[in-house]
Protein backbone atom coordinates (compact mmCIF):
# COMPACT_ATOMS: atom_id res chain seq x y z
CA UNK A 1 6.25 6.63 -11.39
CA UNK A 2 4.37 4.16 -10.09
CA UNK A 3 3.22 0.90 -11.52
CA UNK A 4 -0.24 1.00 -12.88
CA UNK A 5 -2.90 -1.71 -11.54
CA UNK A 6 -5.71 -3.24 -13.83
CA UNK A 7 -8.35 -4.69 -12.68
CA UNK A 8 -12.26 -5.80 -13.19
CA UNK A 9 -14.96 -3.89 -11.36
CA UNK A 10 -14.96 -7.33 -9.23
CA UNK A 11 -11.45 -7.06 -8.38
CA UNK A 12 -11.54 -3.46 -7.30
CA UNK A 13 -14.55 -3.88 -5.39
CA UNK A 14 -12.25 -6.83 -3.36
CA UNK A 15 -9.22 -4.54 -2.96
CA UNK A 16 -11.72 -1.79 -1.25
CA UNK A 17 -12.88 -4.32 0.88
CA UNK A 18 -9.80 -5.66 2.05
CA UNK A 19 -8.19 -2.47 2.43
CA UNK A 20 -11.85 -1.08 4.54
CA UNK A 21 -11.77 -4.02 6.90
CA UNK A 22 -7.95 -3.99 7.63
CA UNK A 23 -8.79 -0.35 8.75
CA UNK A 24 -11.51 -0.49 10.67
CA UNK A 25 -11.33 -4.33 12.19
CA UNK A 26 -7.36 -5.36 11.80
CA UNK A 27 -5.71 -1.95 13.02
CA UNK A 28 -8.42 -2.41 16.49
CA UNK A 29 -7.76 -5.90 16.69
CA UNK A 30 -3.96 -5.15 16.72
CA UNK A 31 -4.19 -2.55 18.62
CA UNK A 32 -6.34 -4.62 21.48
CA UNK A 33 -3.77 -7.08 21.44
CA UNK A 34 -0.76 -4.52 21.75
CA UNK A 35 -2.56 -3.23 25.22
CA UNK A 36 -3.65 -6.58 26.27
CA UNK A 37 0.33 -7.82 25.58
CA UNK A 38 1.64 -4.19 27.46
CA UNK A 39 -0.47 -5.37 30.44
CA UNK A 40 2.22 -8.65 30.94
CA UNK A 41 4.72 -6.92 32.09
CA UNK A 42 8.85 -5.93 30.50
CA UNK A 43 8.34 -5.37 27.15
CA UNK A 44 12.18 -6.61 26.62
CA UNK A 45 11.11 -10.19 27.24
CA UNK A 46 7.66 -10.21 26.23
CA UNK A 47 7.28 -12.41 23.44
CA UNK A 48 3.23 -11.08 23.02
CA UNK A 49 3.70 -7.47 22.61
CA UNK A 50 6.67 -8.59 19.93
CA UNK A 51 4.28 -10.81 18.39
CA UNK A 52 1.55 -7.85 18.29
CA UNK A 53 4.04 -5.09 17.23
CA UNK A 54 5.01 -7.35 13.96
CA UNK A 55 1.29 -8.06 13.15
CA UNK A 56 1.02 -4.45 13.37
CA UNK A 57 3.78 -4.04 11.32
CA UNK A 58 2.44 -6.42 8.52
CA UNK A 59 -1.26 -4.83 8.92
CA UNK A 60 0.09 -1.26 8.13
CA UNK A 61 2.29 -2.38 5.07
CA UNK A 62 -0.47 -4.29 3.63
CA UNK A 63 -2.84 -0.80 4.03
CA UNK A 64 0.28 0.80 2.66
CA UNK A 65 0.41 -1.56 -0.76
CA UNK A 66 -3.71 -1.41 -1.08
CA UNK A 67 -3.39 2.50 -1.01
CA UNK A 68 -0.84 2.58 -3.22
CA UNK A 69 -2.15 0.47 -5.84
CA UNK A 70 -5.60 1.94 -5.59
CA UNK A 71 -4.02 5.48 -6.45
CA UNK A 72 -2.36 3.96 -9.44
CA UNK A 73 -5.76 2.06 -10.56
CA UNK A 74 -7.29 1.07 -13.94
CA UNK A 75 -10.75 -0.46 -13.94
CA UNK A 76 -10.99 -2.40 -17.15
CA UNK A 77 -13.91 -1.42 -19.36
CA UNK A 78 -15.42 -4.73 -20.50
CA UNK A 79 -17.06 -3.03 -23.56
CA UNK A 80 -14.25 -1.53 -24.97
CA UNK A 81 -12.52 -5.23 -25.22
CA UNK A 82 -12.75 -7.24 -28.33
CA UNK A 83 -11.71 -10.90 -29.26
CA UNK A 84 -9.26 -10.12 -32.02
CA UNK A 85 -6.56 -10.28 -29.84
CA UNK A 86 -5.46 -11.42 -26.03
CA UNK A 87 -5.46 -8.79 -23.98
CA UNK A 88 -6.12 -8.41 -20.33
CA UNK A 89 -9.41 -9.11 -19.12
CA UNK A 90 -9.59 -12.23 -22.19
CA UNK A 91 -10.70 -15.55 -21.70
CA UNK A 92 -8.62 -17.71 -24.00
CA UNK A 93 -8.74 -21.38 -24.79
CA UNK A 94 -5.58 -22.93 -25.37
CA UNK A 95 -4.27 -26.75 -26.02
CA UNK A 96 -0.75 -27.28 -24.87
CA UNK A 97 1.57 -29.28 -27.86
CA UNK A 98 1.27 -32.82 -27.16
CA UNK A 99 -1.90 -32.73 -25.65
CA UNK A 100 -5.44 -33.88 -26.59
CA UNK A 101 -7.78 -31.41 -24.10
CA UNK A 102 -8.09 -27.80 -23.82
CA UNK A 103 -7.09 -25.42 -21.21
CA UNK A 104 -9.22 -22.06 -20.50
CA UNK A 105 -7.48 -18.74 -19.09
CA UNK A 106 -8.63 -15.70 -18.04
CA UNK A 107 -5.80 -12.97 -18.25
CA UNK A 108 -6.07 -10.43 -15.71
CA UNK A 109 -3.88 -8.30 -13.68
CA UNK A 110 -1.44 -8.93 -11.09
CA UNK A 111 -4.23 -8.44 -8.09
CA UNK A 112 -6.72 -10.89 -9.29
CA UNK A 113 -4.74 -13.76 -10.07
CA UNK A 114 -5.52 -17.42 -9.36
CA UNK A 115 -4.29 -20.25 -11.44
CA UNK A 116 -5.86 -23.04 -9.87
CA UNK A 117 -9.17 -20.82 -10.76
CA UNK A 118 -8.18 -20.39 -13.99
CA UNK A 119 -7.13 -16.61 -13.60
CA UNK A 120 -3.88 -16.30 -14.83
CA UNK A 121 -1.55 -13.08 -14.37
CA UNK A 122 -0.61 -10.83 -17.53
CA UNK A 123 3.18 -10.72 -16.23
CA UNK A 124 2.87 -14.52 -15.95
CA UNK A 125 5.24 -16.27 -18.45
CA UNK A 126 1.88 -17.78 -20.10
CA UNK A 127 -0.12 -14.26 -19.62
CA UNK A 128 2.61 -12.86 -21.33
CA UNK A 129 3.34 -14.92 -24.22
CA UNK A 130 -0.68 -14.80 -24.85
CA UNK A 131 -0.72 -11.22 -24.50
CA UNK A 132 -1.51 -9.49 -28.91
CA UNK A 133 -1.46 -12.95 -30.20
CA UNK A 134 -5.29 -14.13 -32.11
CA UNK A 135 -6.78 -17.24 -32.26
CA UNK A 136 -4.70 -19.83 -34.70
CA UNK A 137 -1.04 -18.89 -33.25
CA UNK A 138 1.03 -21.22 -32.02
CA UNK A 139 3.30 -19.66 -29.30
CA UNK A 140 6.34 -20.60 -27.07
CA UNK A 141 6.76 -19.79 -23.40
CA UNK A 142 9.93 -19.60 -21.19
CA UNK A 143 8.58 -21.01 -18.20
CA UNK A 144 10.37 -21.90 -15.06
CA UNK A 145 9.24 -25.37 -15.93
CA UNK A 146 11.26 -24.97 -19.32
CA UNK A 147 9.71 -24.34 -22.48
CA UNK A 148 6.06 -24.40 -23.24
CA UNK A 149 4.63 -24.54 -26.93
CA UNK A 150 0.59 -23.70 -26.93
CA UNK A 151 -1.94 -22.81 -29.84
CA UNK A 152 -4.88 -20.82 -29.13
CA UNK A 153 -7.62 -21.97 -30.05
CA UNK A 154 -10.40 -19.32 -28.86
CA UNK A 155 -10.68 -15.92 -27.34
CA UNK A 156 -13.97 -14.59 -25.13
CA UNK A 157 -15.06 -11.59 -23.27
């Protein structure tokens, strides 16, 4: 069975745009530059129509991976999520042990992430460990950094 996706409305809206303009722009572009590179000549020792067959290639599994995960899509519904717990689709504030400042996260799925924006993946180490716990627990994270300790400190919609 496949792997289900969550995301916001905002981050389905962005995979049905990128997965509209690879079809109708990318796959012509591509396919411009395949007949444009077929025009040079041998194919054996034309390094353009290589080059164009492989952007092809990478084109087509990226449509491939958008279709699949839209199939397998679950479009968070904001009012159904509370701020008892971290979930998915949470902003939490957090302060790392040792230090004075807080940090804010938004957990959401695998498709939307962005840490230097703050959006932080629930099958991150720190998406993870955040994941059931409420406001007051102190938590520790395997990270490939080593081990994390971090209390939070407030959970939004």
């Amino acid at each position: 069975m496949a792997k289900e996706t969550v995301v916001t409305k905002e981050g389905l809206l962005k995979l049905e745009q990128e997965l509209e303009e690879l079809k109708t722009i990318k796959r012509k572009e591509v396919a411009e530059k395949i007949k444009v590179a077929r025009g040079f000549g041998d194919l054996s020792e034309n390094s353009e129509y290589d080059e164009a067959k492989n952007e092809q290639a990478i084109v087509e599994g990226r449509i491939a991976e958008l279709e699949a995960q839209l199939k397998n899509v679950r479009v968070l519904d904001e009012s159904e999520l509370g701020t008892e717990n971290v979930h998915i689709g949470s902003v939490v504030t957090v302060r790392f042990k040792g230090k004075k400042t807080d940090v804010t996260y938004e957990i959401v799925g695998s498709t939307e992430a962005n840490p230097l924006g703050g959006r932080i993946s629930d099958e991150s180490p720190i998406g993870k460990g955040l994941l059931g716990h409420a406001v007051g627990d102190t938590i520790e994270v395997e990270t490939p950094g080593g081990e994390i300790t971090l209390t939070i400190k407030k959970i939004d919609k």
